[in-house]
N, C-alpha and C. Protein backbone atom coordinates (compact mmCIF):
# COMPACT_ATOMS: atom_id res chain seq x y z
N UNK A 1 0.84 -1.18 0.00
CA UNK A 1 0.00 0.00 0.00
C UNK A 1 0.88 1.24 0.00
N UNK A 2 0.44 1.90 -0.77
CA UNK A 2 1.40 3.53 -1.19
C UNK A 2 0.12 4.55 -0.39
N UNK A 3 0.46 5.49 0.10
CA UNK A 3 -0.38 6.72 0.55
C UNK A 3 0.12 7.80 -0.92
N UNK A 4 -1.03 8.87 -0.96
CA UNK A 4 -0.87 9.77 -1.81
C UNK A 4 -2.09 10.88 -1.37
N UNK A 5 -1.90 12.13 -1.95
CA UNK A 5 -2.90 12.90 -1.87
C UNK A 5 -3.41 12.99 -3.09
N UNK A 6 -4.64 13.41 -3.33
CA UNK A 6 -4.98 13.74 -4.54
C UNK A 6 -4.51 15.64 -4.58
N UNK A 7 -3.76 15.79 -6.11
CA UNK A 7 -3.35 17.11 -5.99
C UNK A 7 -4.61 18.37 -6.30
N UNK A 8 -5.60 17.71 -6.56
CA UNK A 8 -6.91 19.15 -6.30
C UNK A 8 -7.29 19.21 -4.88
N UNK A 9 -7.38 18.15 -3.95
CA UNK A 9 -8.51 18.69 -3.37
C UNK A 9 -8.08 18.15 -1.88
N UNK A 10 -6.56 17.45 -2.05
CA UNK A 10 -5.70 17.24 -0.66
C UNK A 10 -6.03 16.00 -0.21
N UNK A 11 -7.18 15.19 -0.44
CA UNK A 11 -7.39 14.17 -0.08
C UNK A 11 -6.26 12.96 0.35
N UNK A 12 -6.72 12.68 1.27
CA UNK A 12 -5.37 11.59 1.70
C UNK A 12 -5.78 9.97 1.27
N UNK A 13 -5.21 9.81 0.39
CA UNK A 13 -5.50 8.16 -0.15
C UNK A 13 -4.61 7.43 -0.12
N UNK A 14 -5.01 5.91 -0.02
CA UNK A 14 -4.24 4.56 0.49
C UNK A 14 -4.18 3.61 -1.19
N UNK A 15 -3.52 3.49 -1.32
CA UNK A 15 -3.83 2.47 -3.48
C UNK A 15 -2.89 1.61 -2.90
N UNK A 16 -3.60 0.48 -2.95
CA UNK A 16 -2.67 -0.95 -3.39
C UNK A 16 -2.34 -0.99 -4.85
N UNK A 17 -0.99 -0.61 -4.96
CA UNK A 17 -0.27 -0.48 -6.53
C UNK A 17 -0.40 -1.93 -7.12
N UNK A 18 -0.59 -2.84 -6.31
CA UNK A 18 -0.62 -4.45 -7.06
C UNK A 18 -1.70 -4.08 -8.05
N UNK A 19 -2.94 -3.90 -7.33
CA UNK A 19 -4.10 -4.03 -8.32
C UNK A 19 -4.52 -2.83 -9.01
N UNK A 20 -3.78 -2.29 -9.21
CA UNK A 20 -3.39 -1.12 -10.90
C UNK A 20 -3.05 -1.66 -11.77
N UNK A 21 -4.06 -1.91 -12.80
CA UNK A 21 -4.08 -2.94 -13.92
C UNK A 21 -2.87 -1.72 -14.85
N UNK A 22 -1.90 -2.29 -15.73
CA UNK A 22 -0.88 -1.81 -16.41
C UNK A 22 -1.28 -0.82 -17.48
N UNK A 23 -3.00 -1.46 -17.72
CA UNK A 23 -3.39 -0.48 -18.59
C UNK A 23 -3.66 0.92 -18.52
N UNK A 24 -3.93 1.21 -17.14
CA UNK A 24 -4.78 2.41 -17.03
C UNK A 24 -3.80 3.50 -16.62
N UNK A 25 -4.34 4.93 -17.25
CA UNK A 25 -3.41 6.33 -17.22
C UNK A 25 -3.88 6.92 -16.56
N UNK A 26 -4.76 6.61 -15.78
CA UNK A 26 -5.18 7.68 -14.34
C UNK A 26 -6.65 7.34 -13.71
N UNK A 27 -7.09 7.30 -12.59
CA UNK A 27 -7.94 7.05 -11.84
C UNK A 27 -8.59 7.91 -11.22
N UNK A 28 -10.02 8.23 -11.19
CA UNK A 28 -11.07 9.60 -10.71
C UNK A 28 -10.80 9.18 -8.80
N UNK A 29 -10.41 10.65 -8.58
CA UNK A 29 -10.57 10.97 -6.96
C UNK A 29 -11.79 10.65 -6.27
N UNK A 30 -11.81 9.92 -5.45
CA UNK A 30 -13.44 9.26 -4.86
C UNK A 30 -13.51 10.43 -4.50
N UNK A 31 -13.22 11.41 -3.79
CA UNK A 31 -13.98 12.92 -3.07
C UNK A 31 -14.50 13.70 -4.23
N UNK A 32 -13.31 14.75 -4.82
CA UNK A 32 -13.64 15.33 -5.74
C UNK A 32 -13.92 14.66 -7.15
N UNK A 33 -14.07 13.20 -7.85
CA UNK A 33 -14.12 13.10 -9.25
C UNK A 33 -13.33 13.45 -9.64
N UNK A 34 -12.34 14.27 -9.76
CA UNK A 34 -11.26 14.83 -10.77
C UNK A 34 -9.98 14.13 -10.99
N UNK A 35 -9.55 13.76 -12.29
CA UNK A 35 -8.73 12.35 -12.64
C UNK A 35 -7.52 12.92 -12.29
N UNK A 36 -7.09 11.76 -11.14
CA UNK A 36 -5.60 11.57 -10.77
C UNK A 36 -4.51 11.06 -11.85
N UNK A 37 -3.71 10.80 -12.70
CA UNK A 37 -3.31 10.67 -13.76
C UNK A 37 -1.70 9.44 -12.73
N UNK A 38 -1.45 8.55 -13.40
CA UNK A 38 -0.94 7.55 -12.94
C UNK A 38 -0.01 6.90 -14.03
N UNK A 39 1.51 7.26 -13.76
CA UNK A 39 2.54 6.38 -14.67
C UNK A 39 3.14 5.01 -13.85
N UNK A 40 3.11 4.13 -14.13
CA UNK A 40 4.22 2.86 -13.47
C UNK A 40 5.23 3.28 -13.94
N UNK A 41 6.36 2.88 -12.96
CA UNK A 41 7.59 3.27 -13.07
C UNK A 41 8.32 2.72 -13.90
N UNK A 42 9.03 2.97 -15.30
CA UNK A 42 9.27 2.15 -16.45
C UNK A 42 8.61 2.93 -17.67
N UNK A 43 7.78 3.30 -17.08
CA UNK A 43 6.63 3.66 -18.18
C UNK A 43 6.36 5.42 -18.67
N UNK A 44 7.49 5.74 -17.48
CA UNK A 44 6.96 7.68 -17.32
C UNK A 44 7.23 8.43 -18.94
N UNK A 45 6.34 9.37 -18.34
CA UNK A 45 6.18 9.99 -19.93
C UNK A 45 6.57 11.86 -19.30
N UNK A 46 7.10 11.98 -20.04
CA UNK A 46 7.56 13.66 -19.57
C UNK A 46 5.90 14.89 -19.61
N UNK A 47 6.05 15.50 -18.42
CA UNK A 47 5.21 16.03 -17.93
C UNK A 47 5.72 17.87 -18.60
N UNK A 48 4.25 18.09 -19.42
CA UNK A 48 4.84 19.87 -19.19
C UNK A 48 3.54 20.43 -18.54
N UNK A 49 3.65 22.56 -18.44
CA UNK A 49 2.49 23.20 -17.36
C UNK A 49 1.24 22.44 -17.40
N UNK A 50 0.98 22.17 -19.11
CA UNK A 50 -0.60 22.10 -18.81
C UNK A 50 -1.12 20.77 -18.47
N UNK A 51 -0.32 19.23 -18.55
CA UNK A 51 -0.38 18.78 -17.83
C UNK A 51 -1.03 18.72 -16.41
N UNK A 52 -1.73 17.54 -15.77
CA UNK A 52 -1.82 17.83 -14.55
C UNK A 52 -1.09 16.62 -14.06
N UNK A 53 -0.68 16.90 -12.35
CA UNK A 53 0.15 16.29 -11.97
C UNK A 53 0.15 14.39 -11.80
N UNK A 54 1.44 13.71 -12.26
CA UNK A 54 1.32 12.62 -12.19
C UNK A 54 1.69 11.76 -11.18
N UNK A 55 1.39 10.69 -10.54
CA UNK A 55 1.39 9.72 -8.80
C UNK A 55 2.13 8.76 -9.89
N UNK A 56 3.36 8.94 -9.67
CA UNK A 56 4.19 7.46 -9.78
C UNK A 56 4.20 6.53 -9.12
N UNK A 57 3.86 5.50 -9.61
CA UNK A 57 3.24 3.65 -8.51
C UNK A 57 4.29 3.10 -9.05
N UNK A 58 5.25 2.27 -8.01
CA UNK A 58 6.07 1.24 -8.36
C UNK A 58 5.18 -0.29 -8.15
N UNK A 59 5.10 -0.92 -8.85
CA UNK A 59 4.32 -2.16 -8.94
C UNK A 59 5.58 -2.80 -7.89
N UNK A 60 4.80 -3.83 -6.96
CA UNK A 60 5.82 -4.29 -5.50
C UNK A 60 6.33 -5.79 -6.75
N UNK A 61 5.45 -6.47 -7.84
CA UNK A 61 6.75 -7.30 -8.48
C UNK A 61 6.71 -7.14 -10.16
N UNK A 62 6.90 -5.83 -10.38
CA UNK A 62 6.85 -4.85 -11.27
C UNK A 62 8.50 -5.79 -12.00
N UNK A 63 9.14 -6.24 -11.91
CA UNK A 63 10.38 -7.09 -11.76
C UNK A 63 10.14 -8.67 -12.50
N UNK A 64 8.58 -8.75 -12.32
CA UNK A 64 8.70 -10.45 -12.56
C UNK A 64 8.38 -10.37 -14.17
N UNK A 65 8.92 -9.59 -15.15
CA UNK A 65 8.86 -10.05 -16.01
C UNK A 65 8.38 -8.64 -17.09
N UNK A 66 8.34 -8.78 -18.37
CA UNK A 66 8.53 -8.05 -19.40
C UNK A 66 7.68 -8.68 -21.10
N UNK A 67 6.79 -8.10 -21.66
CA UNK A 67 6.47 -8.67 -23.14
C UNK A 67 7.00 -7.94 -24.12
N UNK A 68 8.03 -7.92 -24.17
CA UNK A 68 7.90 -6.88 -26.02
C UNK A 68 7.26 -6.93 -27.16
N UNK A 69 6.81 -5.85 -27.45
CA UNK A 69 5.74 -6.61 -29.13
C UNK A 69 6.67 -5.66 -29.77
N UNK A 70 7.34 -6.85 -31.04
CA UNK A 70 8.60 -5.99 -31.76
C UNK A 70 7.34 -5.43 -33.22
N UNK A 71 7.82 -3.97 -33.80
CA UNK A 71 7.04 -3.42 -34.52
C UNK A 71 7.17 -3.93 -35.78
N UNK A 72 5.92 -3.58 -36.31
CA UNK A 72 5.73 -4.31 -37.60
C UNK A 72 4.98 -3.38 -38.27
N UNK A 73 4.54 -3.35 -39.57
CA UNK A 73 3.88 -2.14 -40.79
C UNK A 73 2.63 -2.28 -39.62
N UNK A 74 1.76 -3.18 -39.51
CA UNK A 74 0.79 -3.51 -38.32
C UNK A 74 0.82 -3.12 -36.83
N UNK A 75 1.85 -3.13 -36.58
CA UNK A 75 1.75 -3.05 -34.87
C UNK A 75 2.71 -1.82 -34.30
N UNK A 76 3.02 -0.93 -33.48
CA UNK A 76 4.06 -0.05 -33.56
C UNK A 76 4.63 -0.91 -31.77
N UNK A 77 6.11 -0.49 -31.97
CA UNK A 77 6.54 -1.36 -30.58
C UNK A 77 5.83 -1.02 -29.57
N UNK A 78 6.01 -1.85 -28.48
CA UNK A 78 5.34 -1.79 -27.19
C UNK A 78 6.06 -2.51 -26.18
N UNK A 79 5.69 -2.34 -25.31
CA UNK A 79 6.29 -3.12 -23.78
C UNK A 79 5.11 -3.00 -22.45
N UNK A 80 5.39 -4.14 -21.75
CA UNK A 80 4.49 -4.52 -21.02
C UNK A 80 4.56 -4.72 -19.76
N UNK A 81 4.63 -4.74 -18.97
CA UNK A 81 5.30 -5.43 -17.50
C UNK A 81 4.41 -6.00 -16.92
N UNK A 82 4.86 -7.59 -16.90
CA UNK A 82 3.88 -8.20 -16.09
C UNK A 82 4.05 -8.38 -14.39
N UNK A 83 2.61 -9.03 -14.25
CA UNK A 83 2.56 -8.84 -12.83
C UNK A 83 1.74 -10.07 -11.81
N UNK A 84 2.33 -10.35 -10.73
CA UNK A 84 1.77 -11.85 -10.10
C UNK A 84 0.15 -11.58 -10.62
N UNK A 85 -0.25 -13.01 -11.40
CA UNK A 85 -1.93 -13.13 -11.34
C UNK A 85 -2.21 -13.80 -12.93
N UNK A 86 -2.91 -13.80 -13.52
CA UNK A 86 -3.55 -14.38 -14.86
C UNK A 86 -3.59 -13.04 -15.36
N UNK A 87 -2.39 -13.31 -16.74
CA UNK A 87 -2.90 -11.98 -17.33
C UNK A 87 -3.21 -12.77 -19.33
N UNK A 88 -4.56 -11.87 -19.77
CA UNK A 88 -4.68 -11.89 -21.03
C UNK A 88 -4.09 -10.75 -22.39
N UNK A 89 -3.48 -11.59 -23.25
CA UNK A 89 -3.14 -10.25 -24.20
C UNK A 89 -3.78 -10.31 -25.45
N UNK A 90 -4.11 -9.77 -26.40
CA UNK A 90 -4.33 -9.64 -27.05
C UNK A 90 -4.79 -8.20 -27.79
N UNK A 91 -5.44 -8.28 -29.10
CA UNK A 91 -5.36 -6.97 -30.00
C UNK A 91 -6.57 -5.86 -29.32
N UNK A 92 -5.83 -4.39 -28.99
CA UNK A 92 -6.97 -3.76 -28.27
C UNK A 92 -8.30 -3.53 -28.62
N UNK A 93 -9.08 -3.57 -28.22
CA UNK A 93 -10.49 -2.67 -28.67
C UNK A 93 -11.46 -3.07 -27.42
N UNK A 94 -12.86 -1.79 -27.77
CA UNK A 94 -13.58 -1.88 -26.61
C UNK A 94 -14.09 -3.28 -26.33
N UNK A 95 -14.04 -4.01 -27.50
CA UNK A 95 -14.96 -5.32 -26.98
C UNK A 95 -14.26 -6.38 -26.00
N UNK A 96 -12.94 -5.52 -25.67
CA UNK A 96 -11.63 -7.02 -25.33
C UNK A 96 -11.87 -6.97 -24.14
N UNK A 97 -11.74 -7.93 -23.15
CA UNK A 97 -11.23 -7.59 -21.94
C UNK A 97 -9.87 -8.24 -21.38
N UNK A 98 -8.87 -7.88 -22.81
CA UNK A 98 -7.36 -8.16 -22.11
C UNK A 98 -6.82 -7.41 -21.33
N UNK A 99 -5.93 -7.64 -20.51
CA UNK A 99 -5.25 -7.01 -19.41
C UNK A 99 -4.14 -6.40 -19.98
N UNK A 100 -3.78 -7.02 -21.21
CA UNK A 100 -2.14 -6.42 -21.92
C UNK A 100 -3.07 -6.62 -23.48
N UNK A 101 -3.37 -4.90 -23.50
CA UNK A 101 -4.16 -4.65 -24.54
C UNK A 101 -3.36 -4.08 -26.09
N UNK A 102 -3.20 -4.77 -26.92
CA UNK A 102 -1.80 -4.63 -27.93
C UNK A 102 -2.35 -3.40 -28.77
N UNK A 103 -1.70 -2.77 -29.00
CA UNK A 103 -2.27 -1.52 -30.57
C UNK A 103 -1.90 -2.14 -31.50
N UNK A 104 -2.19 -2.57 -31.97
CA UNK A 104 -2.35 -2.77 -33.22
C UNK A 104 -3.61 -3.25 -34.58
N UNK A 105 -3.35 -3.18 -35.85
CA UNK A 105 -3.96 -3.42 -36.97
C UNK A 105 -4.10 -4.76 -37.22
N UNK A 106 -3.51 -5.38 -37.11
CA UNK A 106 -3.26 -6.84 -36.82
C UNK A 106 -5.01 -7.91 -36.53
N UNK A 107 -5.23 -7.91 -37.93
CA UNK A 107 -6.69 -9.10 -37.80
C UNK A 107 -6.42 -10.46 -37.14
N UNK A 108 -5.25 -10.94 -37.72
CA UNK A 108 -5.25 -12.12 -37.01
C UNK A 108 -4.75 -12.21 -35.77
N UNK A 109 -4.92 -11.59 -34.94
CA UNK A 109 -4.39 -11.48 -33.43
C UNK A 109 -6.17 -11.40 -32.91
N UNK A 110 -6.14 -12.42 -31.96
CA UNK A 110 -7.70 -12.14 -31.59
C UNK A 110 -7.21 -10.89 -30.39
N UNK A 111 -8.86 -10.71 -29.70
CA UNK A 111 -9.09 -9.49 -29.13
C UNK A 111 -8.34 -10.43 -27.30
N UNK A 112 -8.53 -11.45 -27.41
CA UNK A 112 -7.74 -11.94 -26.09
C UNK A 112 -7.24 -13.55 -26.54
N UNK A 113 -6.38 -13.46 -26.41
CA UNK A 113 -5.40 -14.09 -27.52
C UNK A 113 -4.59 -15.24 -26.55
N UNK A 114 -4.23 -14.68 -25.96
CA UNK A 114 -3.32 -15.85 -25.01
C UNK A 114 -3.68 -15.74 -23.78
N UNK A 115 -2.84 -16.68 -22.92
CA UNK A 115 -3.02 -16.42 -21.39
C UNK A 115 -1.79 -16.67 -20.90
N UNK A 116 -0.87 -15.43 -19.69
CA UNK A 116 0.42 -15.64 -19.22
C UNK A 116 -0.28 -15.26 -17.60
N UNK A 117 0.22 -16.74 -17.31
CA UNK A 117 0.01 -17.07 -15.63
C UNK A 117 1.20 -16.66 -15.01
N UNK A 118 1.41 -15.71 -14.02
CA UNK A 118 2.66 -15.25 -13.35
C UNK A 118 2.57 -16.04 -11.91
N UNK A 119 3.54 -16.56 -11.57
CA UNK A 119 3.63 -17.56 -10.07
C UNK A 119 4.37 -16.90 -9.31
N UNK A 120 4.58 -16.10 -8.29
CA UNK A 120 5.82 -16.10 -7.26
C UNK A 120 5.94 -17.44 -6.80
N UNK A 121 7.52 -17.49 -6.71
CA UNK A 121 7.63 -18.93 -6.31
C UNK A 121 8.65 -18.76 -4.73
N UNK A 122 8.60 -17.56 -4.45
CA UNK A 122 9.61 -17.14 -3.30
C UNK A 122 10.73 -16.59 -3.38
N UNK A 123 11.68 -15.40 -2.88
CA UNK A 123 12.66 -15.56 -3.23
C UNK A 123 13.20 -14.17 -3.96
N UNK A 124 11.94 -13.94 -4.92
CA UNK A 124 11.86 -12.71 -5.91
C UNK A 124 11.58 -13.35 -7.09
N UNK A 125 11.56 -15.45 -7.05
CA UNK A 125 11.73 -15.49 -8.49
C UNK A 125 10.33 -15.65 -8.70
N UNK A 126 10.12 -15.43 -9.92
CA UNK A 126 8.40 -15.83 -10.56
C UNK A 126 8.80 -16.91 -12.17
N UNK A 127 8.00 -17.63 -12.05
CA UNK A 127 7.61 -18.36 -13.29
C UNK A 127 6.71 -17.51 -13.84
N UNK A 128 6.88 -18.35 -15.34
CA UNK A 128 5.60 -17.61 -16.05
C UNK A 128 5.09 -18.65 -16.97
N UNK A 129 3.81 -18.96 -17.07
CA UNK A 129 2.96 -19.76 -17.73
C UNK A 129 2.18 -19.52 -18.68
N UNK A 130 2.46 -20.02 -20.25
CA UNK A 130 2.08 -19.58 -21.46
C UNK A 130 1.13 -20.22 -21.79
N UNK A 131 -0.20 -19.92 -22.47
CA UNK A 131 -0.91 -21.12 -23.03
C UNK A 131 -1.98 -20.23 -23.80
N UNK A 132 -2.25 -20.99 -25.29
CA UNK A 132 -3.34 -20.41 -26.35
C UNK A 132 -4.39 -20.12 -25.94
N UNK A 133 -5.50 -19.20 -25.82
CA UNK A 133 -6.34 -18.87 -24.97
C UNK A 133 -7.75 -18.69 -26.00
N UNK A 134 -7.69 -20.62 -26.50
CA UNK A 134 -8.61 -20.70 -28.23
C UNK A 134 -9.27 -19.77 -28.36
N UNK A 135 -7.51 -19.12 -29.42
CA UNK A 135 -7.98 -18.30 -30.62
C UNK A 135 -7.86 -18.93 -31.50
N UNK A 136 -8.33 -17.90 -32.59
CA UNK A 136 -8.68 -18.53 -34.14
C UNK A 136 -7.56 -19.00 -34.70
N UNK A 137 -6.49 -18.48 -34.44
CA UNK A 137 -4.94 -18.52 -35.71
C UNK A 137 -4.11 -18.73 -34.48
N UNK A 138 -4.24 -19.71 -34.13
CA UNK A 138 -3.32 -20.32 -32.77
C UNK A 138 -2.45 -19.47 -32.21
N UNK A 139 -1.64 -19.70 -31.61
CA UNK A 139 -0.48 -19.38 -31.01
C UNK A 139 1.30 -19.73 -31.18
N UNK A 140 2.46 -19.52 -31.72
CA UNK A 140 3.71 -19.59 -32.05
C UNK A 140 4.30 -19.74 -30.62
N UNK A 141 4.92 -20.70 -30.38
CA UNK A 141 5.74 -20.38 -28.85
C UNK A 141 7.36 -21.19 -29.46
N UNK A 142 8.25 -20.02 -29.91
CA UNK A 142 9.56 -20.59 -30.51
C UNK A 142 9.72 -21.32 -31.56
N UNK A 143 8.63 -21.13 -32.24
CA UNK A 143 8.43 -21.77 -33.87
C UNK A 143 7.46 -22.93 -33.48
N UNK A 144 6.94 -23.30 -32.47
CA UNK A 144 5.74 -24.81 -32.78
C UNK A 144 4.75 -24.30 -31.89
N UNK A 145 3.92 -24.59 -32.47
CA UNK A 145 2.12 -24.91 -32.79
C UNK A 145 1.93 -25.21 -31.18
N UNK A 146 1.40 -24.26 -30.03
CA UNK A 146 0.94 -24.79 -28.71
C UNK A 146 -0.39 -25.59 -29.48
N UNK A 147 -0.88 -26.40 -28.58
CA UNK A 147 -1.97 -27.18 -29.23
C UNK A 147 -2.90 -26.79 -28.08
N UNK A 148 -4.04 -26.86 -28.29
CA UNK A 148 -5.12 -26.62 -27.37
C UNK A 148 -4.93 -27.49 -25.69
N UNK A 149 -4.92 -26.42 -24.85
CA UNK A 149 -4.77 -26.89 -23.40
C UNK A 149 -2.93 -27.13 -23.11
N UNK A 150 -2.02 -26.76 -23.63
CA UNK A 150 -0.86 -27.16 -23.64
C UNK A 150 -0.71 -26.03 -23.21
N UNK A 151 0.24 -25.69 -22.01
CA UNK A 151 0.62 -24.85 -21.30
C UNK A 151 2.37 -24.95 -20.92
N UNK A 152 3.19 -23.92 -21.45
CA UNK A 152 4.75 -23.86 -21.55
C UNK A 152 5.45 -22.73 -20.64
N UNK A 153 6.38 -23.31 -19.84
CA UNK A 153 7.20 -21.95 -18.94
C UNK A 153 7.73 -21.30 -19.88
N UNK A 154 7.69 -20.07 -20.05
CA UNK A 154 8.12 -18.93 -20.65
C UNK A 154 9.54 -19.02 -19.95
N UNK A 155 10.97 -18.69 -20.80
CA UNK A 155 11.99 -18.67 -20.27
C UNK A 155 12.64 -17.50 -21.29
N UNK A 156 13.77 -16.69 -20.45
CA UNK A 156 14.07 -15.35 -21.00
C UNK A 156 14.96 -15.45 -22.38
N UNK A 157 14.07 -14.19 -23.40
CA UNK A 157 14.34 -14.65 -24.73
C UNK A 157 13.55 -15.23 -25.68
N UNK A 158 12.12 -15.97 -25.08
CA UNK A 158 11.25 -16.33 -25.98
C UNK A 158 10.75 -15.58 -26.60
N UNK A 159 10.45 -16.79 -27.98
CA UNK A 159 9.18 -15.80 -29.20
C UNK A 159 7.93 -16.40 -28.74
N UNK A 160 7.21 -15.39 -29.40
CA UNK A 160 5.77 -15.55 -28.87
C UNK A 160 4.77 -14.99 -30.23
N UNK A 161 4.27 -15.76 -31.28
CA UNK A 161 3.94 -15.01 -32.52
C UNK A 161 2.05 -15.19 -31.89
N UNK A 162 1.69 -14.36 -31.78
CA UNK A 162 0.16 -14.70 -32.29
C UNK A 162 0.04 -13.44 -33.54
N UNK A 163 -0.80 -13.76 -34.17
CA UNK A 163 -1.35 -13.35 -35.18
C UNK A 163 -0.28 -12.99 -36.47
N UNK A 164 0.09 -11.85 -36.60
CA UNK A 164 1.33 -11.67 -37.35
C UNK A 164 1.96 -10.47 -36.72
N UNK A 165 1.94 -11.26 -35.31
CA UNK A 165 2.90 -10.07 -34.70
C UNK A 165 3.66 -11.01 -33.46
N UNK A 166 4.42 -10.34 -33.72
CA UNK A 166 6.22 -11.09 -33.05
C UNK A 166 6.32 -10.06 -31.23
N UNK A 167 5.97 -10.97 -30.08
CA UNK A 167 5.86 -11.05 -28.84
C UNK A 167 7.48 -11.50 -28.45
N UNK A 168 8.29 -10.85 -27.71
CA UNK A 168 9.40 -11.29 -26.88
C UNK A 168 9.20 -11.28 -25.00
N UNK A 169 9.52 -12.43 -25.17
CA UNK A 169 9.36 -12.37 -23.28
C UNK A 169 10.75 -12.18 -22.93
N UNK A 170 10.84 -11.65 -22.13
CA UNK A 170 12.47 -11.22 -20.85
C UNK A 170 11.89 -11.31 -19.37
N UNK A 171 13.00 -12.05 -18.79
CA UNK A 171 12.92 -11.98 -17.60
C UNK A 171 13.61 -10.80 -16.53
């Protein structure tokens, strides 16, 4: 748990940074409504006047891991940081409800596409658990075909193709 104020209206607030989904750029003040604006650390974006002010959250295992989506005429790069829990990725739009929501043009990438299970296993270390999350145009994990229900530890350096876009995992 991080304390913060909200900068309109002074409010003193408590955020568990765990459950700040990676997607979101700012969160409405329960007192006043007025959007608190929120970078993870990794992620900051340079602030000018008209800006309003940003609450930097360090995710507590902000550490266990990384997706790169390398760019393509379709997709422009991206990065991801994963985090202990079930996370889904796939191609953004309103209808998705992935957690690692991709930009891109990319048809054959469904709207939730895979599934990466993050484990703490103690220690600081985390596993990570890959598996096709039946879509239409399967899933690539290092050049072969996951097959339905087949689930693979992600190890640092993997490819990860869904659709026609090229996924790198790092640990």
């Amino acid at each position: 748990m991080i304390s913060i104020k909200c900068p309109y209206c002074k409010v003193g607030l408590k955020i568990d940074e765990t459950k700040i989904p990676s997607t979101i750029d700012s969160f409405k003040c329960p007192k006043c409504t007025k959007p608190i604006a929120v970078s993870l650390l990794g992620q900051l974006r340079s602030l000018n006047k008209t800006e309003t002010p940003t609450v930097v959250v360090k995710h507590r295992n902000a550490t266990s891991g990384t997706i790169t989506v390398l760019p393509n005429s379709d997709t422009p790069a991206q990065t991801f940081l994963l985090h202990e829990g079930i996370l889904i990725a796939g191609r953004k739009s309103e209808a998705s409800k992935a957690t690692i929501g991709i930009v891109t043009m990319d048809k054959c990438m469904s709207r939730e596409h895979i599934k990466i299970e993050v484990k703490h296993e103690g220690g600081g270390v985390y596993k990570h658990f890959l598996s096709d999350n039946n879509s239409k145009n399967k899933t690539l994990y290092n050049n072969t075909c996951l097959e339905n229900g087949e689930v693979v530890v992600l190890k640092d350096n993997d490819e990860i193709v869904i659709g026609k876009t090229i996924l790198r995992f790092n640990e």
